[in-house]
Protein backbone atom coordinates (compact mmCIF):
# COMPACT_ATOMS: atom_id res chain seq x y z
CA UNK A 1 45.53 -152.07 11.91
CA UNK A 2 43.00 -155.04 11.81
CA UNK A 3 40.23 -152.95 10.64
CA UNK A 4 42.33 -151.19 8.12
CA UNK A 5 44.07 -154.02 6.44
CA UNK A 6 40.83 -156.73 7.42
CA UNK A 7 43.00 -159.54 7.47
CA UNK A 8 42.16 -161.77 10.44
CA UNK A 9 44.57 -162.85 13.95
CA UNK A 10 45.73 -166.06 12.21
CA UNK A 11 47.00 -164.05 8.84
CA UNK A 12 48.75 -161.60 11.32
CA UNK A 13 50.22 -164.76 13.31
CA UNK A 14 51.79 -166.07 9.85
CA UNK A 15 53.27 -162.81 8.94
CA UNK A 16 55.08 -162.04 12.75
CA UNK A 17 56.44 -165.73 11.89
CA UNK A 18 57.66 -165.36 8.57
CA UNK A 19 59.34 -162.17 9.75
CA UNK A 20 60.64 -163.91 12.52
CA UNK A 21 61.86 -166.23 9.84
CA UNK A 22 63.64 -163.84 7.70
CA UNK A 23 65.50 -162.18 10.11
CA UNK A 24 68.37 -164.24 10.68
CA UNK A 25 71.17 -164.62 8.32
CA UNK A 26 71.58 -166.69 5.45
CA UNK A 27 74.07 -167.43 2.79
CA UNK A 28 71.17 -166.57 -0.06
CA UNK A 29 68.96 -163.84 1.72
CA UNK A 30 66.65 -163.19 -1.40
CA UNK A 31 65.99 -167.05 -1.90
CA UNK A 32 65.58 -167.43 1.42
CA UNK A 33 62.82 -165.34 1.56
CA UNK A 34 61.42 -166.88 -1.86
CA UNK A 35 60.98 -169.85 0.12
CA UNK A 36 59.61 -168.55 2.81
CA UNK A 37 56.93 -166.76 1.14
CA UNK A 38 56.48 -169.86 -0.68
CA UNK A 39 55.98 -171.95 3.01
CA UNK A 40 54.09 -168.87 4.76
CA UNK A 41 51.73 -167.82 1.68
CA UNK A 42 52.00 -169.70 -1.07
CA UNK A 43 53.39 -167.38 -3.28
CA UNK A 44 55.18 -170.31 -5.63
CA UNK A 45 56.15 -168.15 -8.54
CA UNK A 46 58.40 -165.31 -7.67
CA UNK A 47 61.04 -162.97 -8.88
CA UNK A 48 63.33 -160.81 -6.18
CA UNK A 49 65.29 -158.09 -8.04
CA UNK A 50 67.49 -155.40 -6.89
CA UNK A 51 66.62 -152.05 -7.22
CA UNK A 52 68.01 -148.55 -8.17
CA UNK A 53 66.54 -145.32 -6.54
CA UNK A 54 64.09 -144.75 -9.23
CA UNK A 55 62.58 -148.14 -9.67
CA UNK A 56 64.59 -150.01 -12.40
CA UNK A 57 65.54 -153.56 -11.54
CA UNK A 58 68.34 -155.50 -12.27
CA UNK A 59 70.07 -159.23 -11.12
CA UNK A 60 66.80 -161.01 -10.79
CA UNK A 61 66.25 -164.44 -8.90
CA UNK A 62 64.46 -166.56 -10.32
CA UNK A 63 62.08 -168.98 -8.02
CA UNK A 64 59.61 -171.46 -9.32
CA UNK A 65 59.26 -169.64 -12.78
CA UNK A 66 61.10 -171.30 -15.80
CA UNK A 67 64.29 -170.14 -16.85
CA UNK A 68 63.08 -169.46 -20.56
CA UNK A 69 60.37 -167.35 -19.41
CA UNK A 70 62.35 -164.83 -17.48
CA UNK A 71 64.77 -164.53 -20.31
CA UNK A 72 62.01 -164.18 -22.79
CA UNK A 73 60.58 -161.15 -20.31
CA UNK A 74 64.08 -159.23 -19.98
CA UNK A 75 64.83 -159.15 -23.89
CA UNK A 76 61.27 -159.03 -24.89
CA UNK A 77 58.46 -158.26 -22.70
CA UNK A 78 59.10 -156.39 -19.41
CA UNK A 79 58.51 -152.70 -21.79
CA UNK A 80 54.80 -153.98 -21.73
CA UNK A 81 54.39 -154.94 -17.99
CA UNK A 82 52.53 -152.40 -16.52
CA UNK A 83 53.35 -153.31 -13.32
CA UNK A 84 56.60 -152.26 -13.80
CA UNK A 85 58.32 -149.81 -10.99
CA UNK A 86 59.24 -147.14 -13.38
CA UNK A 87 55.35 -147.01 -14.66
CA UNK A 88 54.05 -146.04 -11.55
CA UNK A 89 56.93 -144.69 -9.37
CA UNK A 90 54.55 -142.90 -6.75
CA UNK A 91 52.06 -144.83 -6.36
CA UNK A 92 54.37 -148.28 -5.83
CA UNK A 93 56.37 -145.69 -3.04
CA UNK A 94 52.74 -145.52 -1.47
CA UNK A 95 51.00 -148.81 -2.10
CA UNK A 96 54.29 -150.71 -2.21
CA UNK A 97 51.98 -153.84 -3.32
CA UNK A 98 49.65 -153.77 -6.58
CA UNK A 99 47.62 -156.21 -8.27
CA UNK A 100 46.85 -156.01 -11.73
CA UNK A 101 43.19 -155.73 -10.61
CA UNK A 102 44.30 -152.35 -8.66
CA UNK A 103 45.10 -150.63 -12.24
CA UNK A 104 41.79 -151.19 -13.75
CA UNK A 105 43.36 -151.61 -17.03
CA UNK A 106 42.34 -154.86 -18.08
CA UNK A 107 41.09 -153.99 -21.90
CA UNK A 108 44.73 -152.56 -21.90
CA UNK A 109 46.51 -155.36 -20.59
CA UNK A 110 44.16 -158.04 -22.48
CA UNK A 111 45.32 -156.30 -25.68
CA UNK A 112 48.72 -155.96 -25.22
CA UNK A 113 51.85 -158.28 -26.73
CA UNK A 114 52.74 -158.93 -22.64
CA UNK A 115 49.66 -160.53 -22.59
CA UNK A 116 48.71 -162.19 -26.40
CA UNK A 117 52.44 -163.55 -26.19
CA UNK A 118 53.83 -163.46 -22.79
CA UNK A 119 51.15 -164.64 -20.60
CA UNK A 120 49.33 -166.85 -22.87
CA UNK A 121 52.42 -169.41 -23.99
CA UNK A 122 53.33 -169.47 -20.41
CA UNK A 123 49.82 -169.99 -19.20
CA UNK A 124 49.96 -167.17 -16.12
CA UNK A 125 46.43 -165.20 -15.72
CA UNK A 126 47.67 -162.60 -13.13
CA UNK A 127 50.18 -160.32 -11.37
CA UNK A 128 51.33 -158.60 -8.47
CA UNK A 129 54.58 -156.41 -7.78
CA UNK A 130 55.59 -155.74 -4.21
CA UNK A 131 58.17 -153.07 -3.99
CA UNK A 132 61.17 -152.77 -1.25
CA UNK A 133 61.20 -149.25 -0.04
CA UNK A 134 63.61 -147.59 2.66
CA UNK A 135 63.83 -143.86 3.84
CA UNK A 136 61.40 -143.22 0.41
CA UNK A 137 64.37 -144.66 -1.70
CA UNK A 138 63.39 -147.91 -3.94
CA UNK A 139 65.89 -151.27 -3.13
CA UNK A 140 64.41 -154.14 -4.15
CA UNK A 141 61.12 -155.56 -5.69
CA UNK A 142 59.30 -158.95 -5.87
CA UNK A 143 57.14 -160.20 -8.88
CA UNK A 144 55.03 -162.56 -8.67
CA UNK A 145 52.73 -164.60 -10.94
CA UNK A 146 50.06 -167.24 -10.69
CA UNK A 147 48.93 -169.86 -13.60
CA UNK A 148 45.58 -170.01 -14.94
CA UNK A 149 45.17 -172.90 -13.28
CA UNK A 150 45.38 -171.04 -9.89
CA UNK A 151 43.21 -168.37 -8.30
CA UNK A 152 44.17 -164.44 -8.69
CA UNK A 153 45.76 -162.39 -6.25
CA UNK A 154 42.94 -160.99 -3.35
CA UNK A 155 42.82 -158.17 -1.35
CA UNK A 156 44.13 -160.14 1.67
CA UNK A 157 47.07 -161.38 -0.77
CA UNK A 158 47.78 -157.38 -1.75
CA UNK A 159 47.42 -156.50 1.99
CA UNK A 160 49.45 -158.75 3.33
CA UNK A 161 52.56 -157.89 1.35
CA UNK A 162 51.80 -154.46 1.66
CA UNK A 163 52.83 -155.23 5.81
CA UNK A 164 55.65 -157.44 4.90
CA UNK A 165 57.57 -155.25 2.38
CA UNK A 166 59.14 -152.97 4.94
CA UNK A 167 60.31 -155.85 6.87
CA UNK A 168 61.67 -157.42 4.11
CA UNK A 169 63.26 -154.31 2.90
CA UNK A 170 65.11 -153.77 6.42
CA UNK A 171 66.39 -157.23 6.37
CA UNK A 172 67.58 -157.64 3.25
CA UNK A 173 69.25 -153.95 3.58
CA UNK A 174 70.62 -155.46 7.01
CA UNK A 175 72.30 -158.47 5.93
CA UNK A 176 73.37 -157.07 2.78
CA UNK A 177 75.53 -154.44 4.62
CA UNK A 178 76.28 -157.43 7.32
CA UNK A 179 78.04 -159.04 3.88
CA UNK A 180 79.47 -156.11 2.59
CA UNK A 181 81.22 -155.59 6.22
CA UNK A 182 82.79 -158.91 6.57
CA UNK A 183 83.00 -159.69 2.80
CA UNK A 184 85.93 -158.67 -0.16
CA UNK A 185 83.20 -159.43 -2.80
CA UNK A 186 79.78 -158.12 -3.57
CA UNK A 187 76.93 -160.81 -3.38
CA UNK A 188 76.74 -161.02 -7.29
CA UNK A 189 80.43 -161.43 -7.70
CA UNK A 190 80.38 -163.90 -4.85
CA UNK A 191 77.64 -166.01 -7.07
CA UNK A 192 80.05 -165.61 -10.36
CA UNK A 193 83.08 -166.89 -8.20
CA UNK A 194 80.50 -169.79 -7.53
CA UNK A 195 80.13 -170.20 -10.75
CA UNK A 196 83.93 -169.92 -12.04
CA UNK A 197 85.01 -172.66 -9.18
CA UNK A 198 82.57 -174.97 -10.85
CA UNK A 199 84.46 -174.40 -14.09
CA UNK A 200 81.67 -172.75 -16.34
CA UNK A 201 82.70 -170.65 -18.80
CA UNK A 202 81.26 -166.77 -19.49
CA UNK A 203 78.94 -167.53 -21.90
CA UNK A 204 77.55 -170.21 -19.23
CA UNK A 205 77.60 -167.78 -16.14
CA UNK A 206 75.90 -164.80 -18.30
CA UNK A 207 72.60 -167.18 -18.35
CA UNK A 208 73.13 -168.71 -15.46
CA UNK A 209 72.56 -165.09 -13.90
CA UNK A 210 70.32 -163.31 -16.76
CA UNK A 211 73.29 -160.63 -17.28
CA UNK A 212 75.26 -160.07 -20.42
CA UNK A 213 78.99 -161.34 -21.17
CA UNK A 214 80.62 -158.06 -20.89
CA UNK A 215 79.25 -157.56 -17.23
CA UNK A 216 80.60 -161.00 -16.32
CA UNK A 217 83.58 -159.34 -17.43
CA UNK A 218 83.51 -156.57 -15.54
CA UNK A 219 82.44 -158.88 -12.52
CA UNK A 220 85.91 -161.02 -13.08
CA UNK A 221 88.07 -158.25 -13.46
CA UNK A 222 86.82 -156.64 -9.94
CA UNK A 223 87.52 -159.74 -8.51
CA UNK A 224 91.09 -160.18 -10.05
CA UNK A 225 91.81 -157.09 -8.50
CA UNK A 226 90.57 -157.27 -5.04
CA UNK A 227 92.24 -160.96 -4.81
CA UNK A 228 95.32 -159.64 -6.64
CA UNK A 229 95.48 -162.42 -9.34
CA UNK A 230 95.30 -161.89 -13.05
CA UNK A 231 93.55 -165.20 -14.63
CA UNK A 232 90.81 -167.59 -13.17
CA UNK A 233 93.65 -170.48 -12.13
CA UNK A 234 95.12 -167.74 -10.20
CA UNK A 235 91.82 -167.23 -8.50
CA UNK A 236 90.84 -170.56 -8.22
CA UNK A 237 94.07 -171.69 -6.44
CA UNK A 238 94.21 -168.56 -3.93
CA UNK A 239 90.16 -169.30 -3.40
């Protein structure tokens, strides 16, 4: 494995840790492992999504990236990532981990509105997608991005996520279900009952969690019905 991934003992050392790390559970399991990959690799700028079967992403977390810029990429941009699951399903079930360096499309990226608009106002220089896969079936992906100001993604970078996705695929799969088991709610309508307790309206809570009014909605009205209330007081006081 050494000789095929060339990363040396003390890069293997960090990554048994930060799996070690991971693996037991947390109330946030997706910022959890933000951080850690923050503390283990210093990968500062991060996105964790969940994933459908065929590589589109929804309910991102944001970690260390503004808030503007991720809205700006959902209802903008992310058509002209390249880097995006759905452009390269097969080769992202493969390689799980891709730089943008691994496309060999700079000319194409250099002139494309992701990067003469995107990238430039925000200052970022480079990418890298790491996507969750279990049993061939997509679950999750992480994005990550580095300022100009910082040094591209390496081989070792690529390499070393390439090892860590399946372990943070089985964990977050693990204490996902672990949630579902002992838990009435979902984890995203756990974070909008967060976010109702606090007394933030839907408008508020829609970008607080990049998702639209109408599936805040929907959220609330699953949640009236598995707590058998009809309004938010209702909820509030039986919460």
């Amino acid at each position: 494995m050494m000789n095929r991934y060339s990363l040396t003992p003390i890069e293997y050392e960090r990554i048994i840790h930060f799996s070690a790390q991971i693996s037991y559970p947390v109330d946030n399991i997706r910022c959890h492992i933000q951080h850690k990959l923050e503390e283990y690799f210093g990968f500062n700028q991060t996105i964790f999504w969940y994933s459908d079967h065929h590589g589109n992403l929804s309910d991102p977390i944001n970690y260390g990236l503004c808030d503007r810029a991720l809205t700006d990429y959902l209802t903008e941009y992310r058509p002209y990532d390249l880097l995006y699951p759905t452009k390269n399903v097969e080769l992202f079930r493969e390689k799980k981990a891709i730089r943008l360096a691994d496309l060999s499309l700079t000319d194409q990226y250099d002139n494309s509105p992701f990067f003469q608009s995107f990238w430039k106002e925000y200052g970022y220089h480079d990418e890298m997608v790491v996507t969750l896969v279990h049993q061939g079936e997509f679950v999750g992906a992480i994005g990550m991005a580095q300022k100009e100001e910082q040094n591209k993604f390496t081989t070792n970078d690529r390499n070393t996520l390439h090892l860590l996705s399946d372990v943070i695929a089985s964990v977050l799969l693990h204490q996902l279900k672990g949630k579902n088991e002992c838990s009435l709610l979902t984890e995203r309508e756990q974070e909008v009952v967060e976010l109702v307790k606090r007394g933030w309206t839907n408008q508020v809570i829609a970008d607080k969690l990049h998702i639209s009014v109408n599936t805040v909605k929907k959220h609330l009205q699953n949640i009236y019905d598995k707590y058998s209330v009809k309004n938010r007081t209702q909820l509030v006081q039986k919460l």
